[in-house]
PDB file of N, CA and C in Angstrom:
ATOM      1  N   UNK A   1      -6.724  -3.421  15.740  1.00  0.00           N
ATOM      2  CA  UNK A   1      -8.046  -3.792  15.283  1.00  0.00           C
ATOM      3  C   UNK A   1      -7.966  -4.254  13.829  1.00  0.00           C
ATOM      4  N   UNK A   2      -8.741  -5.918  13.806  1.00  0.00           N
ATOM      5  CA  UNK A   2      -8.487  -5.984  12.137  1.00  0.00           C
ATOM      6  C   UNK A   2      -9.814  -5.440  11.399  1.00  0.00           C
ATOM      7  N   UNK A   3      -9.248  -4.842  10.078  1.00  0.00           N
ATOM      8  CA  UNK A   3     -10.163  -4.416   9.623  1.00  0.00           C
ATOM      9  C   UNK A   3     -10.611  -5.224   8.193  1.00  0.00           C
ATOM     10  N   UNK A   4     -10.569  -6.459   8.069  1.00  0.00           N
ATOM     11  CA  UNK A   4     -11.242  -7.394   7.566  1.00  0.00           C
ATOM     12  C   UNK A   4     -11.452  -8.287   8.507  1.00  0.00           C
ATOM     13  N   UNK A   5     -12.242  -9.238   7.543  1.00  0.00           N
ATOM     14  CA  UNK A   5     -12.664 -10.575   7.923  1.00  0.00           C
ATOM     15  C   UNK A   5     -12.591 -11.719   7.489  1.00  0.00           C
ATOM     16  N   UNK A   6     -11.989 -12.762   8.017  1.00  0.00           N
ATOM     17  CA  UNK A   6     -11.570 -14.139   6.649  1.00  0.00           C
ATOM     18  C   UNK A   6     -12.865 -15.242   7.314  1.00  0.00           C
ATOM     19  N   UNK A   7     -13.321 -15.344   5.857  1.00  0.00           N
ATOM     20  CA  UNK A   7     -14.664 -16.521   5.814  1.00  0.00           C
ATOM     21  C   UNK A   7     -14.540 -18.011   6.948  1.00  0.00           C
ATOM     22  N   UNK A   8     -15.409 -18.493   7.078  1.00  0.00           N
ATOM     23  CA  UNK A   8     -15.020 -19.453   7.420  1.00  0.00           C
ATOM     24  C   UNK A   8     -14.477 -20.983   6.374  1.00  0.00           C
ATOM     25  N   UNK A   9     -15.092 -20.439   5.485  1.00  0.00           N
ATOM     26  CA  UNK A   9     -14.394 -21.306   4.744  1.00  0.00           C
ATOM     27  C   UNK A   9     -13.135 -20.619   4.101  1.00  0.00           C
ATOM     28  N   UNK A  10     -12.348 -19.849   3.902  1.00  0.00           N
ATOM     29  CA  UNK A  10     -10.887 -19.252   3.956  1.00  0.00           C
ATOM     30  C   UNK A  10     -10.064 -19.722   4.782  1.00  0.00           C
ATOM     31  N   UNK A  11     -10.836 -19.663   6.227  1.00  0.00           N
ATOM     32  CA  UNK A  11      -9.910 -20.144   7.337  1.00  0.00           C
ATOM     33  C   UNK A  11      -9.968 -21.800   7.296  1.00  0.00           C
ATOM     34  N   UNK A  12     -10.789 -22.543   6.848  1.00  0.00           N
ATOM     35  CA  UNK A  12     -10.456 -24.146   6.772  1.00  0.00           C
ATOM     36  C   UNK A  12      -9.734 -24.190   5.215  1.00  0.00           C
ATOM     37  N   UNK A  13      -9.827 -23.313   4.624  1.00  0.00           N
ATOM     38  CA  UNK A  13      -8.479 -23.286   3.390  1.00  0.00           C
ATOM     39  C   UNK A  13      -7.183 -22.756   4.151  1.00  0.00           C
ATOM     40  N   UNK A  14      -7.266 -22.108   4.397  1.00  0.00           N
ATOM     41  CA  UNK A  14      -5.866 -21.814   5.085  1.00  0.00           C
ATOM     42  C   UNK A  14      -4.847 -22.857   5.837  1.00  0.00           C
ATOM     43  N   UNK A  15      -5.780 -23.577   6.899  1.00  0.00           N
ATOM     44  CA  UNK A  15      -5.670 -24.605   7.809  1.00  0.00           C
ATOM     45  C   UNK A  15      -5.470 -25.728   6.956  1.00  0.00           C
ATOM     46  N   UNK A  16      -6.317 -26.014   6.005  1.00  0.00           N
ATOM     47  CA  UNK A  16      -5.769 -27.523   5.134  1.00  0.00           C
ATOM     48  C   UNK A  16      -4.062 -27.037   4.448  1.00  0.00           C
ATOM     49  N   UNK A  17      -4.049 -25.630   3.765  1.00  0.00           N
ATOM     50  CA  UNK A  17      -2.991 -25.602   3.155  1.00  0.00           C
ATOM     51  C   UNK A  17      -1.828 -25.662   4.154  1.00  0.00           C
ATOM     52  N   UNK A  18      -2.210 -25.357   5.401  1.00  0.00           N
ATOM     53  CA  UNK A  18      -0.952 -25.323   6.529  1.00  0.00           C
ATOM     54  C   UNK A  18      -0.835 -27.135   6.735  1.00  0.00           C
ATOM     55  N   UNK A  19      -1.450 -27.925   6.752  1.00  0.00           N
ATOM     56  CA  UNK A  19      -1.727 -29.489   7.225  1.00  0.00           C
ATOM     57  C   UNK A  19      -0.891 -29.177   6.412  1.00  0.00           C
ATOM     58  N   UNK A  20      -0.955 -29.458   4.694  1.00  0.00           N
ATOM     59  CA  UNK A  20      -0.538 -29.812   3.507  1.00  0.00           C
ATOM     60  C   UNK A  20       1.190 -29.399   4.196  1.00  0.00           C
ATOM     61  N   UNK A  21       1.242 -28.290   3.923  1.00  0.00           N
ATOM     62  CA  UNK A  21       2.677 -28.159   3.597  1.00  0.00           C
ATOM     63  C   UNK A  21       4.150 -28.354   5.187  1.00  0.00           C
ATOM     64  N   UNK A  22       2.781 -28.544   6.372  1.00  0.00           N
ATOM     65  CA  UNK A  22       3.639 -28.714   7.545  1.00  0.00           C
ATOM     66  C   UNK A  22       3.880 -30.442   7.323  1.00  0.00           C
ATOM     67  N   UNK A  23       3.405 -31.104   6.263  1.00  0.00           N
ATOM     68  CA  UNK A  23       3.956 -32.362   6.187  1.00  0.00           C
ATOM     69  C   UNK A  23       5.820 -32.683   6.311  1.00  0.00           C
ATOM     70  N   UNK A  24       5.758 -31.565   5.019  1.00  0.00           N
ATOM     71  CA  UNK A  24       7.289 -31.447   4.743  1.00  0.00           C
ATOM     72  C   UNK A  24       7.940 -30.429   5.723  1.00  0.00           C
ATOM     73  N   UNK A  25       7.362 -29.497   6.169  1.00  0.00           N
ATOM     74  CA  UNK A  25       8.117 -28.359   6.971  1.00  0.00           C
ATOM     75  C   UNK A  25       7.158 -27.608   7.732  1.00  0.00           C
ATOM     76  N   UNK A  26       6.847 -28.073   9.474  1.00  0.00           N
ATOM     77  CA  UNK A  26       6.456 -27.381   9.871  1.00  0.00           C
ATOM     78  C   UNK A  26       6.617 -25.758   9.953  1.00  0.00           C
ATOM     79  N   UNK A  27       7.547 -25.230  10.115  1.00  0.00           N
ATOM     80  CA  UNK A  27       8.059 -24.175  10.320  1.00  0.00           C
ATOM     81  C   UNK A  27       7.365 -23.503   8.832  1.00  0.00           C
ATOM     82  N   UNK A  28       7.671 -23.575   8.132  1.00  0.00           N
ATOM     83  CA  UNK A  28       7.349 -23.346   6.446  1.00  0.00           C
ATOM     84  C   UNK A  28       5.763 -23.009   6.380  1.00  0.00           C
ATOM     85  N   UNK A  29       5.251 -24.317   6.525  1.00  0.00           N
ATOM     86  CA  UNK A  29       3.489 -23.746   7.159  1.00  0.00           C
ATOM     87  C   UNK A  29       3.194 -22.827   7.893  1.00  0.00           C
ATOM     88  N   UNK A  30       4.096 -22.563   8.837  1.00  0.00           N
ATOM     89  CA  UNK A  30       3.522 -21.765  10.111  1.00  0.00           C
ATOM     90  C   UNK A  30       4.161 -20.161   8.559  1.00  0.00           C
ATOM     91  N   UNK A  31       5.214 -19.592   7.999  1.00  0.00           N
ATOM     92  CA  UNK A  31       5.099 -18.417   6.987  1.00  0.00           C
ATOM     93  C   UNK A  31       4.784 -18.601   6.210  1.00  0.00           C
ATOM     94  N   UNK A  32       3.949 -19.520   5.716  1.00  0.00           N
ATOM     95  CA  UNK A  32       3.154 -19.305   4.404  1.00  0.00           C
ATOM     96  C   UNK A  32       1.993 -18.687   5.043  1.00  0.00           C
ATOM     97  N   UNK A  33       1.024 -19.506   6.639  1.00  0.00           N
ATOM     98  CA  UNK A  33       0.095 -18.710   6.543  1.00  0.00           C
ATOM     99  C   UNK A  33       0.431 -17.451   7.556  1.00  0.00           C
ATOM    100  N   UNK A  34       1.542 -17.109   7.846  1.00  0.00           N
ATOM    101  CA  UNK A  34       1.803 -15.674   8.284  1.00  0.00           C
ATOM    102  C   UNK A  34       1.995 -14.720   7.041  1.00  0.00           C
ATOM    103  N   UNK A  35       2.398 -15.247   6.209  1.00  0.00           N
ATOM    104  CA  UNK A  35       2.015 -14.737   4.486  1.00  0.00           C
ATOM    105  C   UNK A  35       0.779 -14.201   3.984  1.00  0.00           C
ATOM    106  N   UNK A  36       0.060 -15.045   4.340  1.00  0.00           N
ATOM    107  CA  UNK A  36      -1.510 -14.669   3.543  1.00  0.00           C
ATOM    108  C   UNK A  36      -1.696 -13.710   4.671  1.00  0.00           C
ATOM    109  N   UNK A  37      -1.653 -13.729   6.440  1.00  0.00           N
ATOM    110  CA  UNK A  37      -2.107 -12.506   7.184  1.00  0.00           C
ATOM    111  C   UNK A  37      -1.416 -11.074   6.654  1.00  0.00           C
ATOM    112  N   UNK A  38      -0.063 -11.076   6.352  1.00  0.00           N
ATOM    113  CA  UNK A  38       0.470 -10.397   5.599  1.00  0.00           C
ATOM    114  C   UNK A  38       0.021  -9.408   4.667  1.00  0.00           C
ATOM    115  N   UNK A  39      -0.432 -10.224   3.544  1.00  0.00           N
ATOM    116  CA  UNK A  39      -0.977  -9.415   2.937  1.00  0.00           C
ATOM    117  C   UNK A  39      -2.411  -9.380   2.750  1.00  0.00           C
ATOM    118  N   UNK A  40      -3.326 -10.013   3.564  1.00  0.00           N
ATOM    119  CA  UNK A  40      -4.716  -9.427   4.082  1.00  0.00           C
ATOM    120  C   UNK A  40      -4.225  -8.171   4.291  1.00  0.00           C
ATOM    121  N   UNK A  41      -3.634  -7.884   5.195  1.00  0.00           N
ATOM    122  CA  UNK A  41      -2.842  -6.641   5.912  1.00  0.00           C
ATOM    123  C   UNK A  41      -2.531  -5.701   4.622  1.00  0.00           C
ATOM    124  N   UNK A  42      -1.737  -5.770   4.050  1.00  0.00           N
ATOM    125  CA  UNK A  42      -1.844  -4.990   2.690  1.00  0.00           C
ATOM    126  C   UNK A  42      -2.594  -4.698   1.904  1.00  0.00           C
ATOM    127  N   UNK A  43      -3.284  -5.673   1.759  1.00  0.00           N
ATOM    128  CA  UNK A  43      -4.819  -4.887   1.344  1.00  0.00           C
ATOM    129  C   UNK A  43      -5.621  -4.087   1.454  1.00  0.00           C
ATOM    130  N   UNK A  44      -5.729  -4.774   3.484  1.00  0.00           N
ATOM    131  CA  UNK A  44      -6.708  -3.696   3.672  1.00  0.00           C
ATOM    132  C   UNK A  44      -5.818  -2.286   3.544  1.00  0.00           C
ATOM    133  N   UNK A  45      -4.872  -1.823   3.827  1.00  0.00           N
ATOM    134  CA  UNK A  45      -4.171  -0.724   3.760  1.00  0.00           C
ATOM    135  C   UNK A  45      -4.069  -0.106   2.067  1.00  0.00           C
ATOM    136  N   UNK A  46      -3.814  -0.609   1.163  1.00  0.00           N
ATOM    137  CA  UNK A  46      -4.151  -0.499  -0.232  1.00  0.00           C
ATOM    138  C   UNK A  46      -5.027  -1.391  -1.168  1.00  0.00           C
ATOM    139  N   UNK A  47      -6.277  -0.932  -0.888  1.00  0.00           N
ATOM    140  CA  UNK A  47      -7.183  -2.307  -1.547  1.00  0.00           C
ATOM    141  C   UNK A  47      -7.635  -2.262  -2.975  1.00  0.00           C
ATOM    142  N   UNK A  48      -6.589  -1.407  -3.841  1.00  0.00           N
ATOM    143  CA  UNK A  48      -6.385  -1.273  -4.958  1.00  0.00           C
ATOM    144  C   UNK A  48      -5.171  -1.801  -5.474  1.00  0.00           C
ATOM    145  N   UNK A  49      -4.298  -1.979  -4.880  1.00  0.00           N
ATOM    146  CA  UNK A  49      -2.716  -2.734  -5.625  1.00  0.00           C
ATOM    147  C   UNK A  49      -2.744  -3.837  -6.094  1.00  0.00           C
ATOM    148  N   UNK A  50      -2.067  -4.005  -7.464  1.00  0.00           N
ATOM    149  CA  UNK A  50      -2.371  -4.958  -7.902  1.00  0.00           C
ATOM    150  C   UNK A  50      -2.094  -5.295  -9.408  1.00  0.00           C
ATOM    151  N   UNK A  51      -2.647  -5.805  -9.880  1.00  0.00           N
ATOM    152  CA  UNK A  51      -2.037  -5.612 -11.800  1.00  0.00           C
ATOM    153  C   UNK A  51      -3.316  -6.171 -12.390  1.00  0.00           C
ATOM    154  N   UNK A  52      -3.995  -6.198 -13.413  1.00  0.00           N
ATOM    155  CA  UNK A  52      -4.872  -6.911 -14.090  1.00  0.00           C
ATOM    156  C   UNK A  52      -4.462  -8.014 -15.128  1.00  0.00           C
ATOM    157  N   UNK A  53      -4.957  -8.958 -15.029  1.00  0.00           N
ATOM    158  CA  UNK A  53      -4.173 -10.340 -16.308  1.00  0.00           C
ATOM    159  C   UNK A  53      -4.906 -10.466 -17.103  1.00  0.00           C
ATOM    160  N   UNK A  54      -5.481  -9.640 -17.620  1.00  0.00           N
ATOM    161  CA  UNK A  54      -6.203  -9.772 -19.363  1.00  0.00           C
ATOM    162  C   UNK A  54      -6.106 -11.569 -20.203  1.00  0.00           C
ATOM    163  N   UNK A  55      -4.896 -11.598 -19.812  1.00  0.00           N
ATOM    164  CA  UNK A  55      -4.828 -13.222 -20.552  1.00  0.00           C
ATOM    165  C   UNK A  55      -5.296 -14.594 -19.587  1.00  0.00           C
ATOM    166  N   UNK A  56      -5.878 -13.514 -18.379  1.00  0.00           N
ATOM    167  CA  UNK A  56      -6.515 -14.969 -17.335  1.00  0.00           C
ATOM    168  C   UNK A  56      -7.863 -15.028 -17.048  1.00  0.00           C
ATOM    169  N   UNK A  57      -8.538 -13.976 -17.500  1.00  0.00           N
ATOM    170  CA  UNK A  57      -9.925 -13.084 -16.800  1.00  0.00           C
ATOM    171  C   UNK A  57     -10.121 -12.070 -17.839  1.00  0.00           C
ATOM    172  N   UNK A  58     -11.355 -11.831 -17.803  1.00  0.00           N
ATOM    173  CA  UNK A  58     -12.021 -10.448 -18.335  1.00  0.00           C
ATOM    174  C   UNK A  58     -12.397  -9.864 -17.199  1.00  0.00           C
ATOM    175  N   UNK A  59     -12.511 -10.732 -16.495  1.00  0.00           N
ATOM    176  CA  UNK A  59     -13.377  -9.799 -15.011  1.00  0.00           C
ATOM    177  C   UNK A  59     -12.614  -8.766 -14.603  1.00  0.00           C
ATOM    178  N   UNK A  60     -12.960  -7.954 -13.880  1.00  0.00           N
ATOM    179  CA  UNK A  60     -12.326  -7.049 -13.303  1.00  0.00           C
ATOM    180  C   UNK A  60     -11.624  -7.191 -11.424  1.00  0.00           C
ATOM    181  N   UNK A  61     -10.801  -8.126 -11.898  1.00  0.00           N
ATOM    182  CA  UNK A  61     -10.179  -8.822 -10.538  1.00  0.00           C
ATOM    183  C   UNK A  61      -8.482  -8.003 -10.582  1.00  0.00           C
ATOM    184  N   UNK A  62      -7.989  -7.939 -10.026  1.00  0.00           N
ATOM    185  CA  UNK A  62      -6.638  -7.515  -9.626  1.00  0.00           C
ATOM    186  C   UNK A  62      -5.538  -8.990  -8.996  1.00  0.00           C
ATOM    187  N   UNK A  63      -4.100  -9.127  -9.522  1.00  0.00           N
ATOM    188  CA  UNK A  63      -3.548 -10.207  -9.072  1.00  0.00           C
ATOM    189  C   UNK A  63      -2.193  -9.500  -8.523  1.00  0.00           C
TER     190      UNK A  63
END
């Protein structure tokens, strides 16, 4: 059971970035976006990990 949810506009980002990079390497597209399921997956399991970049953001975002 997943325990998020990816937007619909995430999933037509996802899908353009897979177009994009299956230009040069299908195969390559297909683990980049087994990558991002990846670590959706890690998230939801630790949805605190992460580091803060003070020199990119003030916000309180995690990278």
């Amino acid at each position: 059971m997943d325990l998020y949810e990816v937007s619909p506009e995430a999933v037509e980002d996802l899908l353009n970035i897979q177009e994009f990079v299956s230009a040069d390497s299908p195969a390559a597209a297909n683990r980049v976006v087994e990558e991002f399921f990846s670590a959706f997956e890690h998230l939801v399991a630790w949805p605190r990990s992460g580091h803060s970049r003070s020199d990119l953001t003030d916000k309180p975002v995690l990278f």
